[in-house]
Protein backbone atom coordinates (compact mmCIF):
# COMPACT_ATOMS: atom_id res chain seq x y z
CA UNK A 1 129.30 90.11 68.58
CA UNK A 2 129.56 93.96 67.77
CA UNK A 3 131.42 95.89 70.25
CA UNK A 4 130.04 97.86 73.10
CA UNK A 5 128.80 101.81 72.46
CA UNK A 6 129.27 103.13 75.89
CA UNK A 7 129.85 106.97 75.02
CA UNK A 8 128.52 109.02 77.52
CA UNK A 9 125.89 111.82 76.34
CA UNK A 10 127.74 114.74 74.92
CA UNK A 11 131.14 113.48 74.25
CA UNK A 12 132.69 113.33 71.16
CA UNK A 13 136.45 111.87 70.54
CA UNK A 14 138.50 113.75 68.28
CA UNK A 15 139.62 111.05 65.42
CA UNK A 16 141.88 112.43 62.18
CA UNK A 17 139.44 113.36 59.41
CA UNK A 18 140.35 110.55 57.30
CA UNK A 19 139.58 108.02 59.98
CA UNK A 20 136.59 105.79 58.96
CA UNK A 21 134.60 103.33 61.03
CA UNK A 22 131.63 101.11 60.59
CA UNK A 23 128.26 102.19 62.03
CA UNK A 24 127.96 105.23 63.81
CA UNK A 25 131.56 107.11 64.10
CA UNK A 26 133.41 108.34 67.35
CA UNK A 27 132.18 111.91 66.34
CA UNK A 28 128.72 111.02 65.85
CA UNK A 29 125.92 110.70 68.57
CA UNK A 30 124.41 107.03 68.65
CA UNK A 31 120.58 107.62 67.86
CA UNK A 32 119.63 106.51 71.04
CA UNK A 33 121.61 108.65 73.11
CA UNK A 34 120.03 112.14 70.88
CA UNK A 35 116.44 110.37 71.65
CA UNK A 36 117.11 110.38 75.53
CA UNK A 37 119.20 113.73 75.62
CA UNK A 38 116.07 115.12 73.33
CA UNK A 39 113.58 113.49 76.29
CA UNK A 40 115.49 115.08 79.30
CA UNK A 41 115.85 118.35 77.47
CA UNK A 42 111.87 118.07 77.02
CA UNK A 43 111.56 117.70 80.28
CA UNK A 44 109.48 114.27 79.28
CA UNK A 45 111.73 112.64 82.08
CA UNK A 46 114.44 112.73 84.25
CA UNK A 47 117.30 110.95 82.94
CA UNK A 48 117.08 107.27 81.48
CA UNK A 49 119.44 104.03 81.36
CA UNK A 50 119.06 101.99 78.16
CA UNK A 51 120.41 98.85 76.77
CA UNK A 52 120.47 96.58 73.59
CA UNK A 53 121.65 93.12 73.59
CA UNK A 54 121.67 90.50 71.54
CA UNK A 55 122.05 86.61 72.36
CA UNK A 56 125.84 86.66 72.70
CA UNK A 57 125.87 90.20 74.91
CA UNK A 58 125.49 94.12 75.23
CA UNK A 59 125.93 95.73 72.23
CA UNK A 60 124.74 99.18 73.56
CA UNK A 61 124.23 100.68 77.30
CA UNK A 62 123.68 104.51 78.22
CA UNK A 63 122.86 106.47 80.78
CA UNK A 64 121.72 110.11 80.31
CA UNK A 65 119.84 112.87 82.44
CA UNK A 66 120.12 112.82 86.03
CA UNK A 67 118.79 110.24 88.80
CA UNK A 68 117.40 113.27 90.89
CA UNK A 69 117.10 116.62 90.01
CA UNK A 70 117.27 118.88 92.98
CA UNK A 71 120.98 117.41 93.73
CA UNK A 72 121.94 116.86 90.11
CA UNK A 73 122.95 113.89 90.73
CA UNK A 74 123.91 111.95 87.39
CA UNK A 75 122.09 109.26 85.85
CA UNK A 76 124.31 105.92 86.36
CA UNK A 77 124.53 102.79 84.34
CA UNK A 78 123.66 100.79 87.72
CA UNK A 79 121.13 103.17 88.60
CA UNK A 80 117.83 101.17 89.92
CA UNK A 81 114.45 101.89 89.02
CA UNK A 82 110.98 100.93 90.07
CA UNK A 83 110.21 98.32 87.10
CA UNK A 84 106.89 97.49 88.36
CA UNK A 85 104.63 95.73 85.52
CA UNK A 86 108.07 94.32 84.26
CA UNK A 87 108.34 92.16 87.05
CA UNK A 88 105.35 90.17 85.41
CA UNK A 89 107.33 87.83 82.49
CA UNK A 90 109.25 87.11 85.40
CA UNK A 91 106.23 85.59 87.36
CA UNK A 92 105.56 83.91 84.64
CA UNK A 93 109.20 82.38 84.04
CA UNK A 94 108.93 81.12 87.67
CA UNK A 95 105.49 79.52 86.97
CA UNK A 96 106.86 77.92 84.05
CA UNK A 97 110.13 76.38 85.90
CA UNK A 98 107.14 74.69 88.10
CA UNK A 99 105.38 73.23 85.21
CA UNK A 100 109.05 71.62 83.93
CA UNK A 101 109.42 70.49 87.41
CA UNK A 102 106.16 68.60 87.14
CA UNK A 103 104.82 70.62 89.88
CA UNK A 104 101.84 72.38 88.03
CA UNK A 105 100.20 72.41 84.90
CA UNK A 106 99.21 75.84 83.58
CA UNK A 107 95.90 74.33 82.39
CA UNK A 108 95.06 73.36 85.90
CA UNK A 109 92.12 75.42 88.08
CA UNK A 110 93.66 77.66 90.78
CA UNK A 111 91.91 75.79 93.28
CA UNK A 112 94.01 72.44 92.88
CA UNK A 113 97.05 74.18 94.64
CA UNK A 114 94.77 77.18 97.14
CA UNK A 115 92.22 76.00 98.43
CA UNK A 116 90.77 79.12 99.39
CA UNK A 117 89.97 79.87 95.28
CA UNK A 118 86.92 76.51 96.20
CA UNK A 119 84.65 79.53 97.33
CA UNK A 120 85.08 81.93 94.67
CA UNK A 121 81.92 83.12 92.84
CA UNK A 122 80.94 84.78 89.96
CA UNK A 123 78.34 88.37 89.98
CA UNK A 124 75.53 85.68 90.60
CA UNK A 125 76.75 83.93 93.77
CA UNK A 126 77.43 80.42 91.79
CA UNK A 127 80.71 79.02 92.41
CA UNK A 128 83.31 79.08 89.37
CA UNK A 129 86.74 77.73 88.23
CA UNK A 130 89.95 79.45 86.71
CA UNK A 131 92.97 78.19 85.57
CA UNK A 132 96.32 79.23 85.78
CA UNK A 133 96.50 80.15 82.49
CA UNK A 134 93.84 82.41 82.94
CA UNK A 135 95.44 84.43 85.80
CA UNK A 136 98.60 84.71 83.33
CA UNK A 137 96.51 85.75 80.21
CA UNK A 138 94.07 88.38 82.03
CA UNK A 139 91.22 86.50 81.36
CA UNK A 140 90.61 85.23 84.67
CA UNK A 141 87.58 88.16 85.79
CA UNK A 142 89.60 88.34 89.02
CA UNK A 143 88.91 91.97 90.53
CA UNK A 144 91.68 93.79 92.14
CA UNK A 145 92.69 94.63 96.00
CA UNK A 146 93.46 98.07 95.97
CA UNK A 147 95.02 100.11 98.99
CA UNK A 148 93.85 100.99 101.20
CA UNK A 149 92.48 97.01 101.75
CA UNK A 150 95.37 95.51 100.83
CA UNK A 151 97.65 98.25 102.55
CA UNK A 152 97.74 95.77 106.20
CA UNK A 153 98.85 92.29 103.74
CA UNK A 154 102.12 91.12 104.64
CA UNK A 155 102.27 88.22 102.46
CA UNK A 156 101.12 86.60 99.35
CA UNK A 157 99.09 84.00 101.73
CA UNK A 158 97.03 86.42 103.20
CA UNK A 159 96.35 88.52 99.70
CA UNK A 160 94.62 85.42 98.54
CA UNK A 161 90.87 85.20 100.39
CA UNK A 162 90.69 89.42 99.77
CA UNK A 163 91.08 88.10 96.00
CA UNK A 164 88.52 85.26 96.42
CA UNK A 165 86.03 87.78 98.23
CA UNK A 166 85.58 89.72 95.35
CA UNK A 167 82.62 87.79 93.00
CA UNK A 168 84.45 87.94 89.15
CA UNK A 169 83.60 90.51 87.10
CA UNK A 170 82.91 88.42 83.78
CA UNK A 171 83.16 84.31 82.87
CA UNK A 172 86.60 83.55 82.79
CA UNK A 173 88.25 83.40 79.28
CA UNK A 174 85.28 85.49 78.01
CA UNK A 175 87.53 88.61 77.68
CA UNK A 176 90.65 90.09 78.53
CA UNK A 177 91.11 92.99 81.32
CA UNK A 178 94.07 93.69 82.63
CA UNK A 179 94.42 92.06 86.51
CA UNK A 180 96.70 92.63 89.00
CA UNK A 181 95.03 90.04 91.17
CA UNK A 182 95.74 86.92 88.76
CA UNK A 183 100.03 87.32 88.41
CA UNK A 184 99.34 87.32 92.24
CA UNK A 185 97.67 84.18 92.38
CA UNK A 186 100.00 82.87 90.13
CA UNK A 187 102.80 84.15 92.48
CA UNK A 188 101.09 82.23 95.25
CA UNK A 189 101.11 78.95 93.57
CA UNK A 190 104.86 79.22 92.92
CA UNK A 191 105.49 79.59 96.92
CA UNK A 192 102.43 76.60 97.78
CA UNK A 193 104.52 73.96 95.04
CA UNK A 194 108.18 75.00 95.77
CA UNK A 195 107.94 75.21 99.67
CA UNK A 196 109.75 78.55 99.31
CA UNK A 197 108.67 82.02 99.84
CA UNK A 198 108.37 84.05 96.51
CA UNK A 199 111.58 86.51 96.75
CA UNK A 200 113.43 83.17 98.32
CA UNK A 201 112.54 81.05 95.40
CA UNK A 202 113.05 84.03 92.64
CA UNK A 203 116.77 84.47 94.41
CA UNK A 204 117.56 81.09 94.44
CA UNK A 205 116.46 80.22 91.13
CA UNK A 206 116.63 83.19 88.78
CA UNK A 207 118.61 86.12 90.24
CA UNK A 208 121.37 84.16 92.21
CA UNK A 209 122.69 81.82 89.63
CA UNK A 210 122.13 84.42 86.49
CA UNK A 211 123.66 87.23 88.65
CA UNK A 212 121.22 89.57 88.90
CA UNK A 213 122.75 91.22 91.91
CA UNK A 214 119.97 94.47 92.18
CA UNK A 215 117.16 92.91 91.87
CA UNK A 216 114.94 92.92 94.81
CA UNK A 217 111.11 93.35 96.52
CA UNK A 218 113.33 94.76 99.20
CA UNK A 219 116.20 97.30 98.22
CA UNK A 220 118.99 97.32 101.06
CA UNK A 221 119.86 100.58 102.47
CA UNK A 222 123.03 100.72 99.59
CA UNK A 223 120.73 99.96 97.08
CA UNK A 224 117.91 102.21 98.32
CA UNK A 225 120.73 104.84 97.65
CA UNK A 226 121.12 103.91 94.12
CA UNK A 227 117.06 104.28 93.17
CA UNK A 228 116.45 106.75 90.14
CA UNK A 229 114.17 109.34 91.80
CA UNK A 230 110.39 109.65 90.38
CA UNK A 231 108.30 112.58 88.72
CA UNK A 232 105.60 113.55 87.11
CA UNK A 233 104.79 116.28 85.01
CA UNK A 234 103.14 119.37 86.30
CA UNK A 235 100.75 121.60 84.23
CA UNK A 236 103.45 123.93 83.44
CA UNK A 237 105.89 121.31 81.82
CA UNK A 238 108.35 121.07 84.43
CA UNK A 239 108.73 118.06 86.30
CA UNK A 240 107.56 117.15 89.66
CA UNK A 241 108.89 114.98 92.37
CA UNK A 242 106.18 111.98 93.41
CA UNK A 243 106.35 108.71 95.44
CA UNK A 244 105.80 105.21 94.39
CA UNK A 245 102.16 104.42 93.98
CA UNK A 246 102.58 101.01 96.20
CA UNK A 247 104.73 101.84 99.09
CA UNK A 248 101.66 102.77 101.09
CA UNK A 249 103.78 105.34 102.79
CA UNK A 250 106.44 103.31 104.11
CA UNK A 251 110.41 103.82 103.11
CA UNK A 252 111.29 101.32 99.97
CA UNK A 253 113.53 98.96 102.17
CA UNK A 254 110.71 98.26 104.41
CA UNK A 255 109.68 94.46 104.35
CA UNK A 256 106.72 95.45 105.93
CA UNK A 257 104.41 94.48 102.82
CA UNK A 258 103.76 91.66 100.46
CA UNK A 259 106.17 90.64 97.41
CA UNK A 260 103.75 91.95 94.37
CA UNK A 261 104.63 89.13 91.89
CA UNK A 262 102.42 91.62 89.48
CA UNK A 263 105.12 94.47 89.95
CA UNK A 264 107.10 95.13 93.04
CA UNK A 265 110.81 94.46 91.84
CA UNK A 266 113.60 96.86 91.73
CA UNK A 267 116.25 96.02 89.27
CA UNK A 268 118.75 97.90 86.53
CA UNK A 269 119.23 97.83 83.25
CA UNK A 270 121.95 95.46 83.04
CA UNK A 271 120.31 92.68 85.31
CA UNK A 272 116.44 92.95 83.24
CA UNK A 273 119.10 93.09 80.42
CA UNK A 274 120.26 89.24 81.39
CA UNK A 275 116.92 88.16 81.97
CA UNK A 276 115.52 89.17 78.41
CA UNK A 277 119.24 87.50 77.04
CA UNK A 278 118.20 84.13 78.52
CA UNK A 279 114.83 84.41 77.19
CA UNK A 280 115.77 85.49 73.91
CA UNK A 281 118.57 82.51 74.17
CA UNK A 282 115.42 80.25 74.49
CA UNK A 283 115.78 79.50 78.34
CA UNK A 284 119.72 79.60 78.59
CA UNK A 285 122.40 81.57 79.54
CA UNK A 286 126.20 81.56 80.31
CA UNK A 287 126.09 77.95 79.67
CA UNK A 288 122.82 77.46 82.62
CA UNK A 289 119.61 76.50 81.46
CA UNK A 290 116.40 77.83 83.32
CA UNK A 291 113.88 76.75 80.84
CA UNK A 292 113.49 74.46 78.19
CA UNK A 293 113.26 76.17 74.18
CA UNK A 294 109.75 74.95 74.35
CA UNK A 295 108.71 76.28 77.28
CA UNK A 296 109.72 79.64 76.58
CA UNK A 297 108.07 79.21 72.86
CA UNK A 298 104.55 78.30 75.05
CA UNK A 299 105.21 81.58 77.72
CA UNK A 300 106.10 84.40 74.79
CA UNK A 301 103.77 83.30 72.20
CA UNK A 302 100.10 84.10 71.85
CA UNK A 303 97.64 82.20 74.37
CA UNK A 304 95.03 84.47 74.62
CA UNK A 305 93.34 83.63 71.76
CA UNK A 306 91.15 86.29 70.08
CA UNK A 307 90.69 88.08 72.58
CA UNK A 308 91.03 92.33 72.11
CA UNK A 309 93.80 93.01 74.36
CA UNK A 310 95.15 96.00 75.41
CA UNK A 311 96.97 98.70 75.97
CA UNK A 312 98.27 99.16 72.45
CA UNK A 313 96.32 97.51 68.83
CA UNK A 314 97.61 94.83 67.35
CA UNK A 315 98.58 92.21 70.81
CA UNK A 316 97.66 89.16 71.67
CA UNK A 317 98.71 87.77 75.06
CA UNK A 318 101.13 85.12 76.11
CA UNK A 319 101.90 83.96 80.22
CA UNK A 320 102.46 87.14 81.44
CA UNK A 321 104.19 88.41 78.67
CA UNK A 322 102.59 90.81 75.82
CA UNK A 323 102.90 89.72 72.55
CA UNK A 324 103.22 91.97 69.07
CA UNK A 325 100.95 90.17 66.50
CA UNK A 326 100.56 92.86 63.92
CA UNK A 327 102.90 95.55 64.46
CA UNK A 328 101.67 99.32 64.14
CA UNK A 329 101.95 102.74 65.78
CA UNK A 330 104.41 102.30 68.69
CA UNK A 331 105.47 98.71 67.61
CA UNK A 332 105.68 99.94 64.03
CA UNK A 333 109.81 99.12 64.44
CA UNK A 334 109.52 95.44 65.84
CA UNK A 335 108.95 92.39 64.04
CA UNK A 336 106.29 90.02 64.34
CA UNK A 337 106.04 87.69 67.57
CA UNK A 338 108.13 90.40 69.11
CA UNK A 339 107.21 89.95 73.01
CA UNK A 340 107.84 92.06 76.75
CA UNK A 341 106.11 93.89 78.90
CA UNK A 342 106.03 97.99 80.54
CA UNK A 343 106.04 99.33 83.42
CA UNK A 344 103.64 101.93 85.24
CA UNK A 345 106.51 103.97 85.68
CA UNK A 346 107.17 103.88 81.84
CA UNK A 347 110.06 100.96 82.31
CA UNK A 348 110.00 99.03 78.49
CA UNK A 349 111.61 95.68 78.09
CA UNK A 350 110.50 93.99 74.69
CA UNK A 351 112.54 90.59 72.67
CA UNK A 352 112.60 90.90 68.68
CA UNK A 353 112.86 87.02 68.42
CA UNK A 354 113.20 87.97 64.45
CA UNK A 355 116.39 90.36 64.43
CA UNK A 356 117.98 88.96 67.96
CA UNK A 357 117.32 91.73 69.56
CA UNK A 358 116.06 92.60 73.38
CA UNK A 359 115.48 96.26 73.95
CA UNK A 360 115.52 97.45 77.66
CA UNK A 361 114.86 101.14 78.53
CA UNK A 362 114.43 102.46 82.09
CA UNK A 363 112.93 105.69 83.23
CA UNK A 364 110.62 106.75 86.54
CA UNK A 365 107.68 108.84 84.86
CA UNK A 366 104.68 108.51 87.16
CA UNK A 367 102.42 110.19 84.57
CA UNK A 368 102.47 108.92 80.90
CA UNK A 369 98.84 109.24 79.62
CA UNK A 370 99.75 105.23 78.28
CA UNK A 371 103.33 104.11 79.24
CA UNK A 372 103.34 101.65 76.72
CA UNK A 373 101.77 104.06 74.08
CA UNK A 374 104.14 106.77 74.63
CA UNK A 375 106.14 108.48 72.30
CA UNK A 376 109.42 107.60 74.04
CA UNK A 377 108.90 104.20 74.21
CA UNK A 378 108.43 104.97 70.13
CA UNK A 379 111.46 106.55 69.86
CA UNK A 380 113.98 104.25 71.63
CA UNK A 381 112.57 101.28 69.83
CA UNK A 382 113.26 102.80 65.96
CA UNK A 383 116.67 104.61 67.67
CA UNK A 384 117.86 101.14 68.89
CA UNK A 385 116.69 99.23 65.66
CA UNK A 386 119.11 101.01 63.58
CA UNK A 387 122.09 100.08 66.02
């Protein structure tokens, strides 16, 4: 394991002239850290916490910028950040630990385990089937429910017949389009075969026993105090205070809305840094397995077929995880197979099976023309390659 980098943006130690040490030396600025410090300077974001780790532990962790501007109050390694979209591999770990248990098969129809998905219809009024793996792929046709309709849900339960009122906007598996609506379903079937409410079961199962001690739907008012604030860019360059898109208006500890399995978690670097360890481990970690090697082969590599997918060229998709198939452009550094998921907010989390490598970055941009395009995400990737 190669030791920890945890200098702090702008510090150098004075060593003797002669001193020599492998990598990047104590009077030298780790890549990463000039990429970030470059990005805040911008004005591109705020402040960031980053992290690479390999499959025996951190090898790097920074935190740089500031978590809110008007008070200038630092950026902090166990600052927490809106990861939104990122909470999606995670949805689809927990649909996986079902299938192990026997509980589901991700090739079954939706309608085996909610019954309310018996009256769903396609544009032409005739009833129609998806599967599981459809809703985890984005090939289901589901349509969306966007506030303000879904703005009075309280639980995953009563998210589902809004879903199933909506006809489908194409034959399932005849195209991929990214759907908010399917992860939820999937979310749904998770509490209807575990008898346990989503956040219960992900606690219990995933965040509990792999200590994952920030991650929440539901910040408490200590962790609320700990949340990176969020901007966006105004037309002048500067950077612009702005809420989060699925609060609805009410504070972020409220409980007083529905656990989005597509992307309502709150977590920090060093917990989504565990989670993409024990992936990366192949379903094990700190001597606990959650998964078996195989079933975290089936989740991170490609199920969607040929289908175009987006938001980048050159994916395919796995369950609820992204999946590099030809590297290019933004995934230019990665290798191959290399699979995670982004974040509205422009939150990255991607697993180089190839080099052994997860790659976490966290930031709270509201406004990145494409989050998972953007030249940041570029940046860090190549910056923490070379570490």
């Amino acid at each position: 394991m190669k030791p920890q980098i945890l200098l702090p943006a702008c510090v150098a130690l004075a060593l003797p002239a002669f001193a020599q040490v492998p990598g990047p030396t104590a009077l030298e600025t780790p890549p990463v850290i000039k990429v970030m410090d470059k990005a805040v300077d911008d004005r591109e974001i705020s402040g960031a916490v980053t992290l690479v780790a390999d499959k025996e532990g951190v090898v790097f962790t920074s935190a740089n910028g500031y978590a809110d501007l008007d008070s200038k109050k630092p950026m902090e390694k166990d600052s927490m950040f809106w990861i939104a979209s990122m909470t999606k591999p995670i949805t689809g770990t927990a649909v996986m630990m079902m299938q192990e248990a026997g509980k589901l098969s991700v090739d079954d129809p939706v309608s085996k385990y909610l019954p309310e998905f018996k009256d769903l219809k396609d544009a032409e009024g005739k009833p129609v089937e998806i599967t599981i793996k459809q809703c985890l792929t984005h090939s289901s046709g589901l349509s969306d429910v966007r506030s303000p309709e879904s703005d009075d849900v309280k639980t995953l339960k009563e998210l589902m017949p809004k879903i199933v009122a909506k006809p489908l906007k194409f034959a399932p598996g005849s195209k991929w389009e990214y759907c908010q609506s399917g992860i939820n379903a999937a979310g749904r079937i998770v509490e209807v075969v575990s008898g346990e409410d989503y956040p219960s079961f992900l606690q219990k199962h995933l965040f509990t026993p792999m200590g994952m001690k920030d991650t929440t739907f539901y910040p408490t008012e200590e962790q609320a105090k700990r949340i990176a604030s969020s901007y966006k860019r105004t037309d002048g360059g500067q950077l612009e205070k702005t809420g989060l898109l699925f609060l609805a208006n009410k504070p972020v500890t409220s409980k007083d809305r529905y656990p989005l399995a597509n992307g309502g978690l709150f977590s920090t670097a060093d917990d989504y840094g565990k989670f993409t360890r024990m992936i990366l481990r192949g379903g094990e970690l700190d001597g606990k397995r959650y998964l078996k090697e195989e079933s975290v082969k089936q989740m991170t590599t490609i199920q969607s077929g040929d289908l175009k997918t987006g938001f980048t060229p050159g994916n395919g998709w796995g369950l609820a995880w992204c999946v590099v198939r030809e590297p290019q452009g933004v995934t230019a550094s990665v290798s191959p197979g290399t699979f995670g998921h982004g974040g509205a907010y422009g939150t990255q989390a991607w697993i180089d099976p190839v080099k052994g490598r997860a790659y976490v970055m966290l930031v709270q941009r509201a406004d990145f023309p494409n989050s998972d395009g953007s030249d940041l995400r570029k940046a860090f990737q190549e910056a923490a390659a070379g570490l």
